[in-house]
PDB file of N, CA and C in Angstrom:
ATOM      1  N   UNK A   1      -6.949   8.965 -41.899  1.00  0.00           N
ATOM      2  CA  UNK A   1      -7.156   8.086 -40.772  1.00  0.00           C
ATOM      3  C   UNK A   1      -5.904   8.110 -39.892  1.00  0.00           C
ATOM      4  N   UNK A   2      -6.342   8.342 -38.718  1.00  0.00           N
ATOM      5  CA  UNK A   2      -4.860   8.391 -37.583  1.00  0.00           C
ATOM      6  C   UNK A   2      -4.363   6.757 -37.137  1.00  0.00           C
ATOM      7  N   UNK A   3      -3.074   6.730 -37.418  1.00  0.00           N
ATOM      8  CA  UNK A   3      -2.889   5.579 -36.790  1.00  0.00           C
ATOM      9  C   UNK A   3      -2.570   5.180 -35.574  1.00  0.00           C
ATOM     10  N   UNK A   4      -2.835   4.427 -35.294  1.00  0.00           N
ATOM     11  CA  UNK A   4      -2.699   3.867 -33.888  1.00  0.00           C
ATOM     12  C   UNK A   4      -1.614   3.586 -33.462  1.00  0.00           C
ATOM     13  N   UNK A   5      -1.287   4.020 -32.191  1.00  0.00           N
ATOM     14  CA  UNK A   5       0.154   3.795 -31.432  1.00  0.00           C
ATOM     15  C   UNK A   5       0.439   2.545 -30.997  1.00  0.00           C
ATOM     16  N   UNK A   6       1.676   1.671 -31.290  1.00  0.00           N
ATOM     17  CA  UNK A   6       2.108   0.550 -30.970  1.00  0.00           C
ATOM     18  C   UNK A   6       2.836   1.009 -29.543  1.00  0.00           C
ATOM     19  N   UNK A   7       2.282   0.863 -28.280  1.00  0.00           N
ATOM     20  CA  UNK A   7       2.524   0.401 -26.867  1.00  0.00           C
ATOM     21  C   UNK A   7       3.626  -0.461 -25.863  1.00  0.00           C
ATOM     22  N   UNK A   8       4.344  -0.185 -25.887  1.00  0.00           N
ATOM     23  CA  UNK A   8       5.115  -0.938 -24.836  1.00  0.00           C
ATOM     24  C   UNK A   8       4.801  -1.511 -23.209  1.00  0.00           C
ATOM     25  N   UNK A   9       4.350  -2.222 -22.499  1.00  0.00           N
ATOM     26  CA  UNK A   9       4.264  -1.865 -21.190  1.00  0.00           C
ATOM     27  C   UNK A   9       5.682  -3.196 -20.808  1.00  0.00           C
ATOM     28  N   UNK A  10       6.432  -2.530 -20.201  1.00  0.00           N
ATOM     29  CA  UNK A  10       8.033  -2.507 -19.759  1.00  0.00           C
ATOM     30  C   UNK A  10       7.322  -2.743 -18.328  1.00  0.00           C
ATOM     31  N   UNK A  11       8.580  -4.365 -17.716  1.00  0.00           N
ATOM     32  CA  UNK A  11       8.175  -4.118 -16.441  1.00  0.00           C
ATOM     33  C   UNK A  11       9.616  -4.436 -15.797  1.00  0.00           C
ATOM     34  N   UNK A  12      10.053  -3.936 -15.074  1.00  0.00           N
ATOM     35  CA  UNK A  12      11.387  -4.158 -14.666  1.00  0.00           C
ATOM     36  C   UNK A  12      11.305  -4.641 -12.808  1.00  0.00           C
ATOM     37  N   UNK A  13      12.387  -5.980 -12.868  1.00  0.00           N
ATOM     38  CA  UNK A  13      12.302  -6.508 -11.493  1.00  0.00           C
ATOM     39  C   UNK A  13      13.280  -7.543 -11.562  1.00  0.00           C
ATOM     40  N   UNK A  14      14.240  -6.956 -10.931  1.00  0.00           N
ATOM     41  CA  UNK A  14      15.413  -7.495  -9.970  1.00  0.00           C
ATOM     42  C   UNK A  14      15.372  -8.477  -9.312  1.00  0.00           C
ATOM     43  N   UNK A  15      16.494  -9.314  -9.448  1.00  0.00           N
ATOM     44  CA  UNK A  15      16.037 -10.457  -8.515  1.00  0.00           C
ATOM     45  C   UNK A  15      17.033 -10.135  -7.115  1.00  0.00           C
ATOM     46  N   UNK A  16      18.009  -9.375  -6.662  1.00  0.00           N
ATOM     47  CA  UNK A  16      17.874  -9.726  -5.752  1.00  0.00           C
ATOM     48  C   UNK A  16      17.087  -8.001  -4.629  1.00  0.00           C
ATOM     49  N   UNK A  17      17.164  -8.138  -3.679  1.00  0.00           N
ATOM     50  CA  UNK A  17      16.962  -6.700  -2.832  1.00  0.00           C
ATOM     51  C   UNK A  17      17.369  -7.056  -1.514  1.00  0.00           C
ATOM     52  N   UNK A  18      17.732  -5.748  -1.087  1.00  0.00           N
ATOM     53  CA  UNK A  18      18.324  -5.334   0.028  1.00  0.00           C
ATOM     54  C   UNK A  18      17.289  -5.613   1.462  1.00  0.00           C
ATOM     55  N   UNK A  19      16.071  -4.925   0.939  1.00  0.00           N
ATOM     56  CA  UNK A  19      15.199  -4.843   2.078  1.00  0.00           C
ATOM     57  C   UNK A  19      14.495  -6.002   2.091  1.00  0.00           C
ATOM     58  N   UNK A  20      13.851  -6.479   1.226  1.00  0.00           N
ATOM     59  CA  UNK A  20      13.350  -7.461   1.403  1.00  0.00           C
ATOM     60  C   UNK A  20      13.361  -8.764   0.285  1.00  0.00           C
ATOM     61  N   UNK A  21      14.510 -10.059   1.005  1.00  0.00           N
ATOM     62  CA  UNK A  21      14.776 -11.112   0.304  1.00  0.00           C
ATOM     63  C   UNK A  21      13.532 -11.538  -0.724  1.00  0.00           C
ATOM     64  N   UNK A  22      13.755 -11.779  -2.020  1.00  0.00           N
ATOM     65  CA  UNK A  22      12.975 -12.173  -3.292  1.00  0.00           C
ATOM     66  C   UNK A  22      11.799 -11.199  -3.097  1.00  0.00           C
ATOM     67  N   UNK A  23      11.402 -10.329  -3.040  1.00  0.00           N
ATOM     68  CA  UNK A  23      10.119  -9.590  -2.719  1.00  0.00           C
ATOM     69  C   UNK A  23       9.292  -9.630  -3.849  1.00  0.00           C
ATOM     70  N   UNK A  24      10.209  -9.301  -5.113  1.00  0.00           N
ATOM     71  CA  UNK A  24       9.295  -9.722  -6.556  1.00  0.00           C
ATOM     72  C   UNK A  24       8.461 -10.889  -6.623  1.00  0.00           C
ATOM     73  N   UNK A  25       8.828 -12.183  -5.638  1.00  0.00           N
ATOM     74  CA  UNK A  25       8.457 -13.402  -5.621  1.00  0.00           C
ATOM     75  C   UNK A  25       7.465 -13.987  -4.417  1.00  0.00           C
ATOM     76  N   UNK A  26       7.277 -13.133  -3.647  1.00  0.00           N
ATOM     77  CA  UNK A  26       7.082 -13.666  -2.230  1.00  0.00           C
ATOM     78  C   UNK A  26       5.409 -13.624  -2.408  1.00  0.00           C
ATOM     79  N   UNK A  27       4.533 -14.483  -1.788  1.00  0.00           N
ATOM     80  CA  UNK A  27       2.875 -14.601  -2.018  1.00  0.00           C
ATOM     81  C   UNK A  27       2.764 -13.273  -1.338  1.00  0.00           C
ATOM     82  N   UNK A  28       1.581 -12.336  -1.975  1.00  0.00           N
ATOM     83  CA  UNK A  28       0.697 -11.184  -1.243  1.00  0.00           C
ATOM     84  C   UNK A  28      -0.276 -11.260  -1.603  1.00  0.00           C
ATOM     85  N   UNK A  29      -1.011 -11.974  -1.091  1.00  0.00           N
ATOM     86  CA  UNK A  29      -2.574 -12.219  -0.752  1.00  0.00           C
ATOM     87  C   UNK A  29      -2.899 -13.280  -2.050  1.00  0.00           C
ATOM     88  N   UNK A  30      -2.026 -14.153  -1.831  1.00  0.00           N
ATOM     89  CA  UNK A  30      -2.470 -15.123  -2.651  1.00  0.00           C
ATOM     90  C   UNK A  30      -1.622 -15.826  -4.140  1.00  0.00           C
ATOM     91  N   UNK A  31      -0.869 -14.297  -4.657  1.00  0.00           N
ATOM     92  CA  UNK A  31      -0.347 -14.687  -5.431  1.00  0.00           C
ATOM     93  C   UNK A  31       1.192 -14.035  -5.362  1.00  0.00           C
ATOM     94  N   UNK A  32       2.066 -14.270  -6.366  1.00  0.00           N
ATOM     95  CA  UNK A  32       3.272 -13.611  -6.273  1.00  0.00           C
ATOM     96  C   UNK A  32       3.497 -11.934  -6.138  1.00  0.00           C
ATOM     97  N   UNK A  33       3.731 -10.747  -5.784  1.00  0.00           N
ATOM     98  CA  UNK A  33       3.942  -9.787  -5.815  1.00  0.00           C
ATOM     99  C   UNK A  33       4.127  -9.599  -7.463  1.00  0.00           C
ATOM    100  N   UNK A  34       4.570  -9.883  -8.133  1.00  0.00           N
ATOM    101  CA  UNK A  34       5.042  -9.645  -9.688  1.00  0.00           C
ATOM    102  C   UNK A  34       3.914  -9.807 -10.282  1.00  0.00           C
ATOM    103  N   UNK A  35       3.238 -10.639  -9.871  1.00  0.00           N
ATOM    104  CA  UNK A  35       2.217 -11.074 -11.032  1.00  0.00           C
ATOM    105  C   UNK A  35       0.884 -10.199 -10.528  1.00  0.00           C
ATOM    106  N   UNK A  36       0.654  -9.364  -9.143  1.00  0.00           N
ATOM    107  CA  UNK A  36      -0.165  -8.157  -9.130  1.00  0.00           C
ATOM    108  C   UNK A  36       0.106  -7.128 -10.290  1.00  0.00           C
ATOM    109  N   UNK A  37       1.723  -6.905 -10.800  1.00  0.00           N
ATOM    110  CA  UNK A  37       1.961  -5.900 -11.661  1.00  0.00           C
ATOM    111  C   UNK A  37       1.352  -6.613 -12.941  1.00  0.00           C
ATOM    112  N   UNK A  38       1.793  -8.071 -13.563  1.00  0.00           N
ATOM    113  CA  UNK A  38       1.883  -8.153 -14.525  1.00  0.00           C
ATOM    114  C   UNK A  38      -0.034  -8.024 -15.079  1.00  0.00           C
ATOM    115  N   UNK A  39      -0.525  -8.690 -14.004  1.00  0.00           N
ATOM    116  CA  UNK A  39      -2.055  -8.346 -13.935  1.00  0.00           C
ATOM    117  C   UNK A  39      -2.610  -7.138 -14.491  1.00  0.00           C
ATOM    118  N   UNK A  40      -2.313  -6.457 -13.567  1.00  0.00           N
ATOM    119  CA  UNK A  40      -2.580  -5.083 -14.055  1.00  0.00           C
ATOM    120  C   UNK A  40      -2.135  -4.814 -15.121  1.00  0.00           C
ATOM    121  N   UNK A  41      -0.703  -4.943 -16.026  1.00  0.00           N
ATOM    122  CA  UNK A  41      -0.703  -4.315 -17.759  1.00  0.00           C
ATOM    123  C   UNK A  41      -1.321  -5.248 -18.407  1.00  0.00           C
ATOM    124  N   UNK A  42      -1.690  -6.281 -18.656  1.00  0.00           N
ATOM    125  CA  UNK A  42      -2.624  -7.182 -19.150  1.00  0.00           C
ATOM    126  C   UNK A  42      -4.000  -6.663 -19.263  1.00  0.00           C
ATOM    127  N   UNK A  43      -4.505  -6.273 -18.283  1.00  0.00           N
ATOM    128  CA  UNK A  43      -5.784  -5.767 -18.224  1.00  0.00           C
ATOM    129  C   UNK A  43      -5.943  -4.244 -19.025  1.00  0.00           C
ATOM    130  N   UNK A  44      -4.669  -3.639 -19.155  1.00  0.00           N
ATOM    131  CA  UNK A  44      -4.589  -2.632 -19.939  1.00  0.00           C
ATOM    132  C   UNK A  44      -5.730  -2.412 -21.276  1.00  0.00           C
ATOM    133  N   UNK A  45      -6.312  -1.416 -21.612  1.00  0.00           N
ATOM    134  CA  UNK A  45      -6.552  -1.839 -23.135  1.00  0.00           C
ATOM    135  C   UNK A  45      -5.533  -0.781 -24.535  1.00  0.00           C
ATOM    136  N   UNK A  46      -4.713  -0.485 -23.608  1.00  0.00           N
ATOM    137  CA  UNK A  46      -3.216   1.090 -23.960  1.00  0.00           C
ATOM    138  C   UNK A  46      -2.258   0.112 -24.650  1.00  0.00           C
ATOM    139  N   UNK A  47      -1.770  -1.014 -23.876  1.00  0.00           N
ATOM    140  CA  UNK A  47      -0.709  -1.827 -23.708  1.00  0.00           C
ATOM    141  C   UNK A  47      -0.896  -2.991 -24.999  1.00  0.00           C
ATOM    142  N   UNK A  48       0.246  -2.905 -25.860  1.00  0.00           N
ATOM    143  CA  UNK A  48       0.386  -4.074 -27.126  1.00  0.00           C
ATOM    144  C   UNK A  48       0.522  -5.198 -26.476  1.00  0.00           C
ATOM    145  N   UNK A  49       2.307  -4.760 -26.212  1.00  0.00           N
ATOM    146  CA  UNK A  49       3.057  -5.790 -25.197  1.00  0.00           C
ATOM    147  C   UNK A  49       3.424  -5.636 -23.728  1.00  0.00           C
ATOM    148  N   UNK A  50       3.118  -7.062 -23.133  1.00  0.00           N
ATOM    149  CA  UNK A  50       4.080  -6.764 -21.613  1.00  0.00           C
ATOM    150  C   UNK A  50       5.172  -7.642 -21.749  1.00  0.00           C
ATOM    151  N   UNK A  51       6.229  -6.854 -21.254  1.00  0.00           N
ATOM    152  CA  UNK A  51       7.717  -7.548 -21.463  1.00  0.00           C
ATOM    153  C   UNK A  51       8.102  -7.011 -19.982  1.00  0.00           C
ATOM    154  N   UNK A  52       9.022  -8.629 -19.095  1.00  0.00           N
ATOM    155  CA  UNK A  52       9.078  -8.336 -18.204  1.00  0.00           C
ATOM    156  C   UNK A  52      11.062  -8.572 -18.256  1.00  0.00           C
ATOM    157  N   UNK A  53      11.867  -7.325 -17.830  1.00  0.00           N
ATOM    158  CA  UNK A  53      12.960  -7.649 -17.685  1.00  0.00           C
ATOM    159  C   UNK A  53      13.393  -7.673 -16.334  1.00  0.00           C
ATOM    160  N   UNK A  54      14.102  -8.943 -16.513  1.00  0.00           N
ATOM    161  CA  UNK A  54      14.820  -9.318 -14.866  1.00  0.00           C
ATOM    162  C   UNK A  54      16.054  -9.977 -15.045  1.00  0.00           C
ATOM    163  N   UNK A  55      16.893  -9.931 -14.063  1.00  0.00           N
ATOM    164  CA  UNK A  55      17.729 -11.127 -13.859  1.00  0.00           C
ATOM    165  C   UNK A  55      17.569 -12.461 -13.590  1.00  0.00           C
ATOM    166  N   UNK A  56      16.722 -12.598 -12.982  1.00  0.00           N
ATOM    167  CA  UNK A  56      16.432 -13.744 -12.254  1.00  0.00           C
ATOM    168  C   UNK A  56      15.527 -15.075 -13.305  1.00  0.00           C
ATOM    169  N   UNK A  57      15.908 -15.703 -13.226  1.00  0.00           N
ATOM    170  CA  UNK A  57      15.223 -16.716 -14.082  1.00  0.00           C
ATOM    171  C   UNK A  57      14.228 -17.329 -13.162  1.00  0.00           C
ATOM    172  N   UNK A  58      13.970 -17.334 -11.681  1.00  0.00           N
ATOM    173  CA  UNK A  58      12.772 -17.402 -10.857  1.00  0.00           C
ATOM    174  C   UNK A  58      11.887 -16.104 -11.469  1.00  0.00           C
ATOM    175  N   UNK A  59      12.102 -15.517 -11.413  1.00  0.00           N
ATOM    176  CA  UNK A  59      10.862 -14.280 -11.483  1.00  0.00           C
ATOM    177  C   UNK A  59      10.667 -14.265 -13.066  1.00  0.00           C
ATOM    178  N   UNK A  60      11.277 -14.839 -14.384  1.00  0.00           N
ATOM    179  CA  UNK A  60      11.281 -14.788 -15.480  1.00  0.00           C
ATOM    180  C   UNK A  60      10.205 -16.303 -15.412  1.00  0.00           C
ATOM    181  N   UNK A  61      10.519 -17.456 -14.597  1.00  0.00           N
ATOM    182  CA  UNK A  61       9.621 -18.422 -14.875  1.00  0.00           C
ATOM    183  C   UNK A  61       7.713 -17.914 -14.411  1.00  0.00           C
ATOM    184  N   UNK A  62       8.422 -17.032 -13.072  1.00  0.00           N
ATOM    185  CA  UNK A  62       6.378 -16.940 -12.549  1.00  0.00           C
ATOM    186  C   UNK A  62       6.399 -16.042 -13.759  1.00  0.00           C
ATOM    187  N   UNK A  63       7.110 -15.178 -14.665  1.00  0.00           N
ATOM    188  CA  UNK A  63       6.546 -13.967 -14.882  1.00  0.00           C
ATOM    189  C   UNK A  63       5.912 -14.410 -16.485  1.00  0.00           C
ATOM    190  N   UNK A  64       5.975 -15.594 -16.859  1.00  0.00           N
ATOM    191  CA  UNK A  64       6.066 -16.022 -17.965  1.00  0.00           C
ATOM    192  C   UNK A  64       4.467 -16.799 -17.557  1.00  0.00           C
ATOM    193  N   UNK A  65       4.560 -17.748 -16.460  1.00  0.00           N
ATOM    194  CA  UNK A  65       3.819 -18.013 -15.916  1.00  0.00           C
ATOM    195  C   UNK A  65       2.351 -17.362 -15.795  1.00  0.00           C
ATOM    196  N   UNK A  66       2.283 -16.382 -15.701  1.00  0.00           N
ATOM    197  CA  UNK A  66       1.269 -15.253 -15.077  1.00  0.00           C
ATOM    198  C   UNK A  66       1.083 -14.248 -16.486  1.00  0.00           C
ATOM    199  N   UNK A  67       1.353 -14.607 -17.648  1.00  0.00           N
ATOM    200  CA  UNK A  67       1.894 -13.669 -19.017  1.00  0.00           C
ATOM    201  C   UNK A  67       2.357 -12.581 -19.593  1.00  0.00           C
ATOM    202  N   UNK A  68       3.051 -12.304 -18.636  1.00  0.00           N
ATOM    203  CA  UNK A  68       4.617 -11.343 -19.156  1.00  0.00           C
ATOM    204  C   UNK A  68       5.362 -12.568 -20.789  1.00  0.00           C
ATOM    205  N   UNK A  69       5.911 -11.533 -21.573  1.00  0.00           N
ATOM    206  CA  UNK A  69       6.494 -11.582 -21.995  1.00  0.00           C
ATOM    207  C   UNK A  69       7.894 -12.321 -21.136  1.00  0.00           C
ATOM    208  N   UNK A  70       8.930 -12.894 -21.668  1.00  0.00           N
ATOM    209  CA  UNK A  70      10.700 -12.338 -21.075  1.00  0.00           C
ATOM    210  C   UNK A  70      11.128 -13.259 -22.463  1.00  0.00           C
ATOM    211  N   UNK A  71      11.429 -12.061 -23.104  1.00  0.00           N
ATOM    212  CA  UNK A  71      11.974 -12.598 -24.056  1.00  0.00           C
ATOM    213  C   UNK A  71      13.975 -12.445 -24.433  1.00  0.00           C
ATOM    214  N   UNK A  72      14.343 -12.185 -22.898  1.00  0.00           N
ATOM    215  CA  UNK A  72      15.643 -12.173 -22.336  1.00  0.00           C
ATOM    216  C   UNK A  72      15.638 -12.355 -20.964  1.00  0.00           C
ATOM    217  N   UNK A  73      17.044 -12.214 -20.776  1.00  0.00           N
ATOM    218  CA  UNK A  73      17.406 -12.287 -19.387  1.00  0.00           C
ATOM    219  C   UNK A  73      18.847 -11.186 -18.825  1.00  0.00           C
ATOM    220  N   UNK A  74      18.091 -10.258 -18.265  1.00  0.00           N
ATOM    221  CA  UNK A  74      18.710  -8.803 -17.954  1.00  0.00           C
ATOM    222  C   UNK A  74      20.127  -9.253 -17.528  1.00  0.00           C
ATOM    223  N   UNK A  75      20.719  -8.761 -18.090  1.00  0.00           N
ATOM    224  CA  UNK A  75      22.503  -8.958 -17.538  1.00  0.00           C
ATOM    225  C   UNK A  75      22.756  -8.235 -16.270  1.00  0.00           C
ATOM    226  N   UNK A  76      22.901  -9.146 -15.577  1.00  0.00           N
ATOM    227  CA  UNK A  76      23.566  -8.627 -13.936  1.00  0.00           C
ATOM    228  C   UNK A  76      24.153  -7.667 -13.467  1.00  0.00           C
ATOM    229  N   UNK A  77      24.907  -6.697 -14.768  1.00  0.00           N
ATOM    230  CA  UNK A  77      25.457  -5.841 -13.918  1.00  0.00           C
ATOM    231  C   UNK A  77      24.461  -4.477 -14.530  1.00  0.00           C
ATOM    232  N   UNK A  78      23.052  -5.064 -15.585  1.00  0.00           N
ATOM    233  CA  UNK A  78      22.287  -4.058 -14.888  1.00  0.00           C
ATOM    234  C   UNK A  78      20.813  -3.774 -14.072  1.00  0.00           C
ATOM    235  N   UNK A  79      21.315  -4.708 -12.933  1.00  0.00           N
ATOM    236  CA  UNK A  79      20.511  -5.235 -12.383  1.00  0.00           C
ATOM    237  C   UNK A  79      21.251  -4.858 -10.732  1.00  0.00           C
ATOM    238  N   UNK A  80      22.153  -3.924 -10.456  1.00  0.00           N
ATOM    239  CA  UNK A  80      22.420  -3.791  -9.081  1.00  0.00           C
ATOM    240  C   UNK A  80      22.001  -2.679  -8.302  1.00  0.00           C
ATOM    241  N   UNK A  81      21.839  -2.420  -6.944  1.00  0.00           N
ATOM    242  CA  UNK A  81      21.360  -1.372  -6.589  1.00  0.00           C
ATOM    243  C   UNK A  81      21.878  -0.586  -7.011  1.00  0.00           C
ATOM    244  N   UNK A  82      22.265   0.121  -7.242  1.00  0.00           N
ATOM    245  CA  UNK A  82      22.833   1.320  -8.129  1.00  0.00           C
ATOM    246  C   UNK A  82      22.962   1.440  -9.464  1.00  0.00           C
ATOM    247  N   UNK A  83      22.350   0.187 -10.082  1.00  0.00           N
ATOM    248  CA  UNK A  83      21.915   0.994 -11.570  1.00  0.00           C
ATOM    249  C   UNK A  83      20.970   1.343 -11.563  1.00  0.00           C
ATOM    250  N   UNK A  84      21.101   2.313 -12.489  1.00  0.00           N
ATOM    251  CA  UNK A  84      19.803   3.651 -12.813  1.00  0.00           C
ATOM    252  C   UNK A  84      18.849   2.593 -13.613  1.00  0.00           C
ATOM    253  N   UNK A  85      17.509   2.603 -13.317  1.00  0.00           N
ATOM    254  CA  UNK A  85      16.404   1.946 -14.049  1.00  0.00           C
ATOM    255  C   UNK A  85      16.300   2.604 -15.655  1.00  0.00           C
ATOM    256  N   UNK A  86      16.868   3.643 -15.920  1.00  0.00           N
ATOM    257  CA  UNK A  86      16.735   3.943 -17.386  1.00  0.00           C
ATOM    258  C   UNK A  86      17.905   3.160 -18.080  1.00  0.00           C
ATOM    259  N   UNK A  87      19.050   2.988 -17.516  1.00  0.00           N
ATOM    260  CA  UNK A  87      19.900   1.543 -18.248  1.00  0.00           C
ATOM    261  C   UNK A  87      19.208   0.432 -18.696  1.00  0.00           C
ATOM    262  N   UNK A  88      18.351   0.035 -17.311  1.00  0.00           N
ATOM    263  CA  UNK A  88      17.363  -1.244 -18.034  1.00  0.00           C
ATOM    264  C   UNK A  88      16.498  -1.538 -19.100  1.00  0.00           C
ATOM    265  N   UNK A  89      16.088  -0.146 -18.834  1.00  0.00           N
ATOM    266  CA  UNK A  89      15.052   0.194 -19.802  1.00  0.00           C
ATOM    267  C   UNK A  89      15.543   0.158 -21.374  1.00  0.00           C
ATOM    268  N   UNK A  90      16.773   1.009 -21.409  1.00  0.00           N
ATOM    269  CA  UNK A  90      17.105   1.234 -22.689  1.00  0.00           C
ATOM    270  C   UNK A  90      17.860  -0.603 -23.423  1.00  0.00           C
ATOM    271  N   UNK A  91      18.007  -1.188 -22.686  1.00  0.00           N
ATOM    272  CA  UNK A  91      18.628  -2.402 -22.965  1.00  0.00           C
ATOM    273  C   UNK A  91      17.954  -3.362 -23.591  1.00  0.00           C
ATOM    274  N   UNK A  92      16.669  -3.229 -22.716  1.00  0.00           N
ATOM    275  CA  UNK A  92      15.726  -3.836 -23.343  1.00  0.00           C
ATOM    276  C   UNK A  92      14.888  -3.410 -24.190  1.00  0.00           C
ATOM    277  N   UNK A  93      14.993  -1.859 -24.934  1.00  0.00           N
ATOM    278  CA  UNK A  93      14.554  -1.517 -25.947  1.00  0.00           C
ATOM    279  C   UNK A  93      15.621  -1.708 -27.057  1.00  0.00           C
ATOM    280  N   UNK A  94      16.699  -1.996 -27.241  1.00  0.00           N
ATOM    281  CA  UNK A  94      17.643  -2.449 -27.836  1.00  0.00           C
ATOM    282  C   UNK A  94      17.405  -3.354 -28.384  1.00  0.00           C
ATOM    283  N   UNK A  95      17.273  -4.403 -27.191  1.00  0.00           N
ATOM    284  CA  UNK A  95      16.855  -5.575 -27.291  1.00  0.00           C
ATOM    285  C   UNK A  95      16.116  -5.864 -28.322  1.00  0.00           C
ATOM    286  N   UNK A  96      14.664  -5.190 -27.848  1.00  0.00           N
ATOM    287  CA  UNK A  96      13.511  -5.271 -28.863  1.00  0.00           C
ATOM    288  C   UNK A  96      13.705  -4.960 -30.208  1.00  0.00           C
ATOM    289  N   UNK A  97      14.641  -3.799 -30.599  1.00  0.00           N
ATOM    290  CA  UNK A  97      14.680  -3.635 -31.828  1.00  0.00           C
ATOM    291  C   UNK A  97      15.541  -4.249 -32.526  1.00  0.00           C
ATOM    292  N   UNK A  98      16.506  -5.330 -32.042  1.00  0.00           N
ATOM    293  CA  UNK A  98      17.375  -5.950 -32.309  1.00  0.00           C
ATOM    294  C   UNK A  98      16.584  -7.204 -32.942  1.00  0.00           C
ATOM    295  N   UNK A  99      15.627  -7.642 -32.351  1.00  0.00           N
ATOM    296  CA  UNK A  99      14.678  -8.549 -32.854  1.00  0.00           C
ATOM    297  C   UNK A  99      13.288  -8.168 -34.106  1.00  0.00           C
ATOM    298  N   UNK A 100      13.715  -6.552 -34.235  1.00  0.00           N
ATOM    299  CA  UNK A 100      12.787  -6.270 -35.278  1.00  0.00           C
ATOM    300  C   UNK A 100      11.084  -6.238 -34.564  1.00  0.00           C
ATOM    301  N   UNK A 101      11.267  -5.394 -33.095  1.00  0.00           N
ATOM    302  CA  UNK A 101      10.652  -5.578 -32.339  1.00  0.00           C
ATOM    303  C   UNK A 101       9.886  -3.763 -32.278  1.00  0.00           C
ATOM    304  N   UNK A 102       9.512  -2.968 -32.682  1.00  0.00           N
ATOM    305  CA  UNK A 102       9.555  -1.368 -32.554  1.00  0.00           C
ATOM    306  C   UNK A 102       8.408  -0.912 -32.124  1.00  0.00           C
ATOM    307  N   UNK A 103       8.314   0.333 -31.088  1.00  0.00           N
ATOM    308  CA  UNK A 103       6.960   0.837 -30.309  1.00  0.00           C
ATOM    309  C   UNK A 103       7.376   2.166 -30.736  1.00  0.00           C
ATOM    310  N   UNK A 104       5.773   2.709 -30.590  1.00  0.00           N
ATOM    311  CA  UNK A 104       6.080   4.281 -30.565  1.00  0.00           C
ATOM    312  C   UNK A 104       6.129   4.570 -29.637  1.00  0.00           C
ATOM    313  N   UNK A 105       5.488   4.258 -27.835  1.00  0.00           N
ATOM    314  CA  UNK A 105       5.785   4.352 -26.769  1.00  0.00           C
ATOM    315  C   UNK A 105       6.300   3.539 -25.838  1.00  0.00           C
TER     316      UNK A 105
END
């Protein structure tokens, strides 16, 4: 019997931006911009977990709100325009396994 793959769906969002102030946060067509994403991995049927990493403890409250995971809060310095999104990523897979947390994808 093949076993089944334990899933990650990783969502990464910054609180602040350049182009457009809180954009993770701002209503688009009704609801927050973030919570169109978090929608969508929810509806997944691929996806175990959604874990949403951010800085921002606004976008950690809607994102919790709307059911993301945040079972941290992304440290700021890797959270600036110029960090590489695979820093985030790996931090918060750290993270996860630090908590006895493990995916195959």
């Amino acid at each position: 019997m093949k076993k089944k793959k334990k899933i990650l769906g990783l969502i990464l969002a910054r609180g602040s931006s350049k182009s457009i102030k809180n954009k993770n946060i701002i209503n688009f067509c009704g609801k927050p911009l973030i919570a169109w994403t978090i929608n969508s991995a929810l509806k997944s049927k691929f996806l175990n977990d959604i874990v949403l990493s951010t800085d921002s403890k606004k976008i950690a409250k809607i994102g919790k709100k709307f059911g993301a995971q945040v079972p941290f809060i992304r440290p700021s310095k890797l959270a600036k325009d110029t960090t590489p999104s695979i820093d985030a990523i790996e931090h918060a897979i750290k993270w996860l396994e630090n908590k006895k947390r493990f995916y195959d994808l």
